[in-house]
Protein backbone atom coordinates (compact mmCIF):
# COMPACT_ATOMS: atom_id res chain seq x y z
CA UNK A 1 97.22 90.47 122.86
CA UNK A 2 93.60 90.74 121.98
CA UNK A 3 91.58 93.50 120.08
CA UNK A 4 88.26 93.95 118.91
CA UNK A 5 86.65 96.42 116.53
CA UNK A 6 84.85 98.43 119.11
CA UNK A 7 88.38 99.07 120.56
CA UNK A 8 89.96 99.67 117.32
CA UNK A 9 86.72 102.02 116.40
CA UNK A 10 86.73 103.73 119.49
CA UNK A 11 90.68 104.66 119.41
CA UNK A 12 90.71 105.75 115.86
CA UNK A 13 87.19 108.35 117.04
CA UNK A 14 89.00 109.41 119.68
CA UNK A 15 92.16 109.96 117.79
CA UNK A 16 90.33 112.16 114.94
CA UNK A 17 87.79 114.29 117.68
CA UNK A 18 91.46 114.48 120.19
CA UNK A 19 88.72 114.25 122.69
CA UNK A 20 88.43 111.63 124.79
CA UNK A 21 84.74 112.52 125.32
CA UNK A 22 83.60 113.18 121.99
CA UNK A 23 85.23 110.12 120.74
CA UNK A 24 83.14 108.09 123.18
CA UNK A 25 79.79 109.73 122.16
CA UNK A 26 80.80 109.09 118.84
CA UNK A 27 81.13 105.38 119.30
CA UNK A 28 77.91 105.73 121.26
CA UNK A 29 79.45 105.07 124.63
CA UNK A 30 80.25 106.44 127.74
CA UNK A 31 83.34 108.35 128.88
CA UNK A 32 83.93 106.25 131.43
CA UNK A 33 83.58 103.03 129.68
CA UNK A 34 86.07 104.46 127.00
CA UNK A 35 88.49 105.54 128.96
CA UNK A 36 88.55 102.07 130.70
CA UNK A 37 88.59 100.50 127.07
CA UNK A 38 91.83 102.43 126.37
CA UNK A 39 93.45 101.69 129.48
CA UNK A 40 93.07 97.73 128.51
CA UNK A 41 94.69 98.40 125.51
CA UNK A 42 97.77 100.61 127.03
CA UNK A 43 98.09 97.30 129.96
CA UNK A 44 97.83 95.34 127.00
CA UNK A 45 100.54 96.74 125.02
CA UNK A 46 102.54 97.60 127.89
CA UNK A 47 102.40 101.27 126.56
CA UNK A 48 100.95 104.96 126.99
CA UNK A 49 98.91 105.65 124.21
CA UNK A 50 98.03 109.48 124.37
CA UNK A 51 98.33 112.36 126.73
CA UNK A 52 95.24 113.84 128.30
CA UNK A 53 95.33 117.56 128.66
CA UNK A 54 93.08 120.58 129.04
CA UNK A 55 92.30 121.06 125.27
CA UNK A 56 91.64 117.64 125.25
CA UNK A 57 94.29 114.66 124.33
CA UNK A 58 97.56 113.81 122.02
CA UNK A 59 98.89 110.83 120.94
CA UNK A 60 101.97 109.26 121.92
CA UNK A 61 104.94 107.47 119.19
CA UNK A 62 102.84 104.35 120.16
CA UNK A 63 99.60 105.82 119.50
CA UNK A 64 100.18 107.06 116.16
CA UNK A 65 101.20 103.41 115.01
CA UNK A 66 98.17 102.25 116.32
CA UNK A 67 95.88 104.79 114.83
CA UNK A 68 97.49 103.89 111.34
CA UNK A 69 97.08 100.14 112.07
CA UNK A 70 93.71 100.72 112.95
CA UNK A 71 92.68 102.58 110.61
CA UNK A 72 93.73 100.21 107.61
CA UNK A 73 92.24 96.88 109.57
CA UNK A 74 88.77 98.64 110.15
CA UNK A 75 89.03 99.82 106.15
CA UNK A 76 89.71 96.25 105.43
CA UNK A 77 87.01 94.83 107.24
CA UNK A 78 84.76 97.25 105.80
CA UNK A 79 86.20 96.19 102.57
CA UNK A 80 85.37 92.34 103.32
CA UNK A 81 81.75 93.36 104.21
CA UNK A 82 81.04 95.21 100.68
CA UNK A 83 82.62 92.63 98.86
CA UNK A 84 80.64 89.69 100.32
CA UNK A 85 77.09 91.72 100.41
CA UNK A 86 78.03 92.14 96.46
CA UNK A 87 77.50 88.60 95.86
CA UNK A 88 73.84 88.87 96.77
CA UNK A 89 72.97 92.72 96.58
CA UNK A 90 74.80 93.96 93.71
CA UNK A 91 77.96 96.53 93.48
CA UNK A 92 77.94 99.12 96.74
CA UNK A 93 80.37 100.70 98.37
CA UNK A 94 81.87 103.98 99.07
CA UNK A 95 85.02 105.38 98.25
CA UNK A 96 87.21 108.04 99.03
CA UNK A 97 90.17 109.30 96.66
CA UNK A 98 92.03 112.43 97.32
CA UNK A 99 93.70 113.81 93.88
CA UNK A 100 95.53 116.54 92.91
CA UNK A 101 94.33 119.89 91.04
CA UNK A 102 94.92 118.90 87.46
CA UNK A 103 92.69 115.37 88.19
CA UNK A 104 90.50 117.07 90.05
CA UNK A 105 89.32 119.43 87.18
CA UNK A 106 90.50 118.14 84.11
CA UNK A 107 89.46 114.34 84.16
CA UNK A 108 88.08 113.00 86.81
CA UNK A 109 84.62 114.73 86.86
CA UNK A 110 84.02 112.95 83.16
CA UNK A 111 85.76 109.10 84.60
CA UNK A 112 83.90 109.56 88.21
CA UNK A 113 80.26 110.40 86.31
CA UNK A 114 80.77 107.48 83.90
CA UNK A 115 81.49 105.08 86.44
CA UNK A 116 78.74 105.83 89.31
CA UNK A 117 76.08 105.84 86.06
CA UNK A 118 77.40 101.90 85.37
CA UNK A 119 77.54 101.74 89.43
CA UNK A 120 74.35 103.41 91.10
CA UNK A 121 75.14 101.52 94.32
CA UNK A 122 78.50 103.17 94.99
CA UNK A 123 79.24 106.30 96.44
CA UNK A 124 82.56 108.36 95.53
CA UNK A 125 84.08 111.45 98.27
CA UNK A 126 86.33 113.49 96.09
CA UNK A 127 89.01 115.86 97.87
CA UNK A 128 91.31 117.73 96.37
CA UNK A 129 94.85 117.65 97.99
CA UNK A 130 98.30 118.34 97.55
CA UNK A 131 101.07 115.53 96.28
CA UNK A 132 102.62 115.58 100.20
CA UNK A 133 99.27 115.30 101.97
CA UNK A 134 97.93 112.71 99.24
CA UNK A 135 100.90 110.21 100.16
CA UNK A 136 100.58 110.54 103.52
CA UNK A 137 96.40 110.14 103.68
CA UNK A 138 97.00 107.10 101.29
CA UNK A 139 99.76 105.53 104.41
CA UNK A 140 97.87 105.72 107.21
CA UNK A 141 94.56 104.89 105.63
CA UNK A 142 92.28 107.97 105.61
CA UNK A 143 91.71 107.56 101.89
CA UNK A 144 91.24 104.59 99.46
CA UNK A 145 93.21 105.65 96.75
CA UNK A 146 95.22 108.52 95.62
CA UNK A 147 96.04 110.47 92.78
CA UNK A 148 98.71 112.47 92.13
CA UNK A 149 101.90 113.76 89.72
CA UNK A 150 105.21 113.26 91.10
CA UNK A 151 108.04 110.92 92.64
CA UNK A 152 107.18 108.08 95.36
CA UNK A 153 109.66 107.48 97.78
CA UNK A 154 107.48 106.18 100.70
CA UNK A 155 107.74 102.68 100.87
CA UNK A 156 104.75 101.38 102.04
CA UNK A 157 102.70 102.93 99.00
CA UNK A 158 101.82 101.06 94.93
CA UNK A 159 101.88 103.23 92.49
CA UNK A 160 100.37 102.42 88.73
CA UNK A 161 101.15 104.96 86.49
CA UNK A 162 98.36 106.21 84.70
CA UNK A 163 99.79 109.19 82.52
CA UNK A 164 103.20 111.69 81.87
CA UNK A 165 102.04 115.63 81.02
CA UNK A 166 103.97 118.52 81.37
CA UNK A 167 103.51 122.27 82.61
CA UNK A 168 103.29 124.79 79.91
CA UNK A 169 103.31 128.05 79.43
CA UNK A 170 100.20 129.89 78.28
CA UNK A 171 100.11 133.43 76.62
CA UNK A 172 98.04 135.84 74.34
CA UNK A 173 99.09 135.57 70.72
CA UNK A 174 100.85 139.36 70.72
CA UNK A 175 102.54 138.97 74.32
CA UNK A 176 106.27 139.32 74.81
CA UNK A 177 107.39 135.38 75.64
CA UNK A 178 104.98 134.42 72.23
CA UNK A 179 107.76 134.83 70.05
CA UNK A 180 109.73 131.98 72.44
CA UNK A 181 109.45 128.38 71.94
CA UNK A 182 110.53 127.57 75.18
CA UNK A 183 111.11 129.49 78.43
CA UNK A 184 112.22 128.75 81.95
CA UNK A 185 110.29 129.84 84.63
CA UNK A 186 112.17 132.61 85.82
CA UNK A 187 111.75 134.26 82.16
CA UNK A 188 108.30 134.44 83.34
CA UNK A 189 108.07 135.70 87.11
CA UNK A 190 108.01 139.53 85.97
CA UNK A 191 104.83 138.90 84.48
CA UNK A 192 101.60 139.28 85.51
CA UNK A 193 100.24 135.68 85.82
CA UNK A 194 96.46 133.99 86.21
CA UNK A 195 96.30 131.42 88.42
CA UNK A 196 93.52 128.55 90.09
CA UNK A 197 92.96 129.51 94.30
CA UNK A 198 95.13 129.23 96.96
CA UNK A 199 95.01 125.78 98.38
CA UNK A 200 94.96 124.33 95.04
CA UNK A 201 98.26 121.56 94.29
CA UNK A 202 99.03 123.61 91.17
CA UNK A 203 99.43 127.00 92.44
CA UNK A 204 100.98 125.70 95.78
CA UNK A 205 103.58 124.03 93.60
CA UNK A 206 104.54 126.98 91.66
CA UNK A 207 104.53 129.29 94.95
CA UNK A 208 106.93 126.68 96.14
CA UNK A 209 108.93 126.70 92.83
CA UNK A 210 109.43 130.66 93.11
CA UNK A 211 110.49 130.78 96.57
CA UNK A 212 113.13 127.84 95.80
CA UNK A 213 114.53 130.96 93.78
CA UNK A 214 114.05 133.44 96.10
CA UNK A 215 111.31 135.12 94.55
CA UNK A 216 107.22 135.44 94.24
CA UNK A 217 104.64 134.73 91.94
CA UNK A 218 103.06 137.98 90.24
CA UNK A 219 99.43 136.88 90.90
CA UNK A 220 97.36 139.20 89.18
CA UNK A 221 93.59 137.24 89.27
CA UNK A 222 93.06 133.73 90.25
CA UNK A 223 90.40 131.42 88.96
CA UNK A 224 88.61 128.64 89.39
CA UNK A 225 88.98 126.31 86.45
CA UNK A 226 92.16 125.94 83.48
CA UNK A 227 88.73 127.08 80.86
CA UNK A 228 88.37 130.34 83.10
CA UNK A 229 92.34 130.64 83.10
CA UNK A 230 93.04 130.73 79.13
CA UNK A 231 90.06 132.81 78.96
CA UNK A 232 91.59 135.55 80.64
CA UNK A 233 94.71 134.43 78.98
CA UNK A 234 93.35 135.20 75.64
CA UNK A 235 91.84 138.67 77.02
CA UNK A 236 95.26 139.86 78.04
CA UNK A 237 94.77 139.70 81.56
CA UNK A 238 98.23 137.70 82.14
CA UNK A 239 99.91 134.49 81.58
CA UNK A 240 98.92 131.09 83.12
CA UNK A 241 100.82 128.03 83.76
CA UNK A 242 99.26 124.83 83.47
CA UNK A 243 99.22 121.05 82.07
CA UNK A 244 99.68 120.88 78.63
CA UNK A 245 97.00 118.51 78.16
CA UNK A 246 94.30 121.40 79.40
CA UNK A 247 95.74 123.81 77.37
CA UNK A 248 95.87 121.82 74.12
CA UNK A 249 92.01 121.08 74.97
CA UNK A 250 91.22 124.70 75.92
CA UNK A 251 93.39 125.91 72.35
CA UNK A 252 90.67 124.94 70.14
CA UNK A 253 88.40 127.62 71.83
CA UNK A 254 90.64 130.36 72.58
CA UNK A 255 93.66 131.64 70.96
CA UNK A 256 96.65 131.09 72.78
CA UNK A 257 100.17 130.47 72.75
CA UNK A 258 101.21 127.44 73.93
CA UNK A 259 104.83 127.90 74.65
CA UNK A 260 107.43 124.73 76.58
CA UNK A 261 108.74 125.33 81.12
CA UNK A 262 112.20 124.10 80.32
CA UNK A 263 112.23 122.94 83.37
CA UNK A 264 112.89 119.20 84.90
CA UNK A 265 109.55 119.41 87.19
CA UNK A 266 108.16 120.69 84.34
CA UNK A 267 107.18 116.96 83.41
CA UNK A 268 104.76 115.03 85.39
CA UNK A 269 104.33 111.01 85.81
CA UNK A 270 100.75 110.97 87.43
CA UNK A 271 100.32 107.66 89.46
CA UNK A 272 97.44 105.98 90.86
CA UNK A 273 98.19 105.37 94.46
CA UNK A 274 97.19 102.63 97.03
CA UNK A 275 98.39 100.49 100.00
CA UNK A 276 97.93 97.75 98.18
CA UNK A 277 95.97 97.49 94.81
CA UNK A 278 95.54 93.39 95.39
CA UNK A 279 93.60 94.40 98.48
CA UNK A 280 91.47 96.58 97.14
CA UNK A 281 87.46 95.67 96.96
CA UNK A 282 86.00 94.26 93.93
CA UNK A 283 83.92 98.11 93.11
CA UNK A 284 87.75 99.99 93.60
CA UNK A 285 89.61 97.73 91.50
CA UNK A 286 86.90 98.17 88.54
CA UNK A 287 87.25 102.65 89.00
CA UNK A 288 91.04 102.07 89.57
CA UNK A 289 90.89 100.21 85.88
CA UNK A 290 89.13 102.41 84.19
CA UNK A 291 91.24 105.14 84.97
CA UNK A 292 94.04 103.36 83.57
CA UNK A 293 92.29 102.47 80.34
CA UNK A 294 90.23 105.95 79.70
CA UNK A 295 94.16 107.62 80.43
CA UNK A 296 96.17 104.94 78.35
CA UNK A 297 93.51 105.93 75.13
CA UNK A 298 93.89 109.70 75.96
CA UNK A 299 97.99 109.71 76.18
């Protein structure tokens, strides 16, 4: 059985365009001679490896464990390259980490900026994601790295833990649940509540949370940023859930009351994640460290 990059290339192109003709021009070759590279490979395997339809193609069983081989041995390679053009050129490379809302906007931006000023030759693509999406990019190779709060169960993923915060409760001094020193999170449903966007981990999370019971979160604004949040917290606008480490950092500003989620999901193990750390390029293993170390002195 015999493959070569321009095959494995070419497959993975036509796998993300699901267009057998786009994914040629995108590898800069013709339909024809793409199609007739994928038919190798299928006689080669002895297997179908997508479906071609009007709306252009889908992969098959086979396919899809070929696109996530691919995509890890092309990564690799490209790993390989970086590494050895270090030697004579200096640190480059790019990387791409997908991390969840509470990395995303509380530490990274301060981690990321100090480590591309000690790197100028490496290039970072930042996406924010939630915890289901980030373990499944972080299996089949579409990102680097991953960061995220919750539990691994997927087997084929390292995880080094780089923190454990919790969800708290934010109010105005006077409001009802101030008086509290805990609450669980159906004390606070009936209230009106601040939160980040839709398509942010956080406030998907708690939107799945509320419908575990049954019932809806009483969205009132949402936000852009945990600073913005306890701002309008300390106006009165509403209440706001978030990490306690954000709202210890945004109590010194604004007054709020900081009050404990009695609840078990409440507390959050985030985890640096990778297919494997001991494969990881000289440039990744350096930002993966530092994370570590600037988290270990914050916690």
């Amino acid at each position: 059985m015999h493959f070569d990059f321009i095959d494995l290339r070419l497959f993975c192109n036509i796998a993300d365009t699901q267009n057998m003709t786009h994914g040629a021009k995108k590898s800069f070759i013709s339909t024809a001679a793409a199609s007739s590279r994928i038919k190798n490979l299928e006689e080669q395997l002895g297997a179908k490896l997508l479906y071609r339809h009007t709306r252009g193609i889908e992969l098959t069983a086979v396919g899809n464990t070929l696109l996530q081989h691919a995509r890890l041995i092309l990564k690799q390679a490209n790993y390989m390259k970086n590494d050895l053009s270090q030697m004579n050129t200096g640190m480059t490379g790019h990387i791409r980490i997908l991390a969840n809302t509470t990395a995303v906007t509380d530490f990274l931006p301060k981690i990321l900026s100090d480590f591309l000023v000690m790197h100028p030759g490496v290039t970072i693509d930042l996406q924010e994601r939630v915890h289901r999406d980030i373990i499944r990019a972080v299996v089949n190779g579409s990102t680097d790295i991953g960061i995220s709060a919750g539990e691994v169960h997927e087997k084929n993923i390292e995880s080094l833990h780089l923190s454990t915060d919790k969800l708290v409760l934010a109010t105005p001094i006077d409001h009802p649940l101030s008086q509290y020193q805990q609450v669980l999170f159906n004390d606070l449903l009936p209230f009106h509540q601040i939160c980040l966007h839709d398509g942010t981990s956080l406030v998907q999370f708690l939107k799945e949370q509320a419908l575990e019971m049954q019932q809806q979160l009483n969205i009132r604004i949402q936000i852009s940023s945990f600073d913005a949040m306890c701002r309008m917290v300390e106006a009165g606008v509403g209440i706001a859930v978030l990490p306690h480490s954000a709202a210890l950092r945004q109590q010194q500003t604004c007054k709020i009351k900081i009050i404990k989620l009695n609840e078990p999901w409440a507390i959050r193990k985030r985890s640096v994640l990778a297919r494997e750390f001991s494969a990881l390029p000289q440039y990744l293993s350096k930002l993966v460290n530092l994370l570590i170390e600037r988290q270990a002195a914050e916690h």
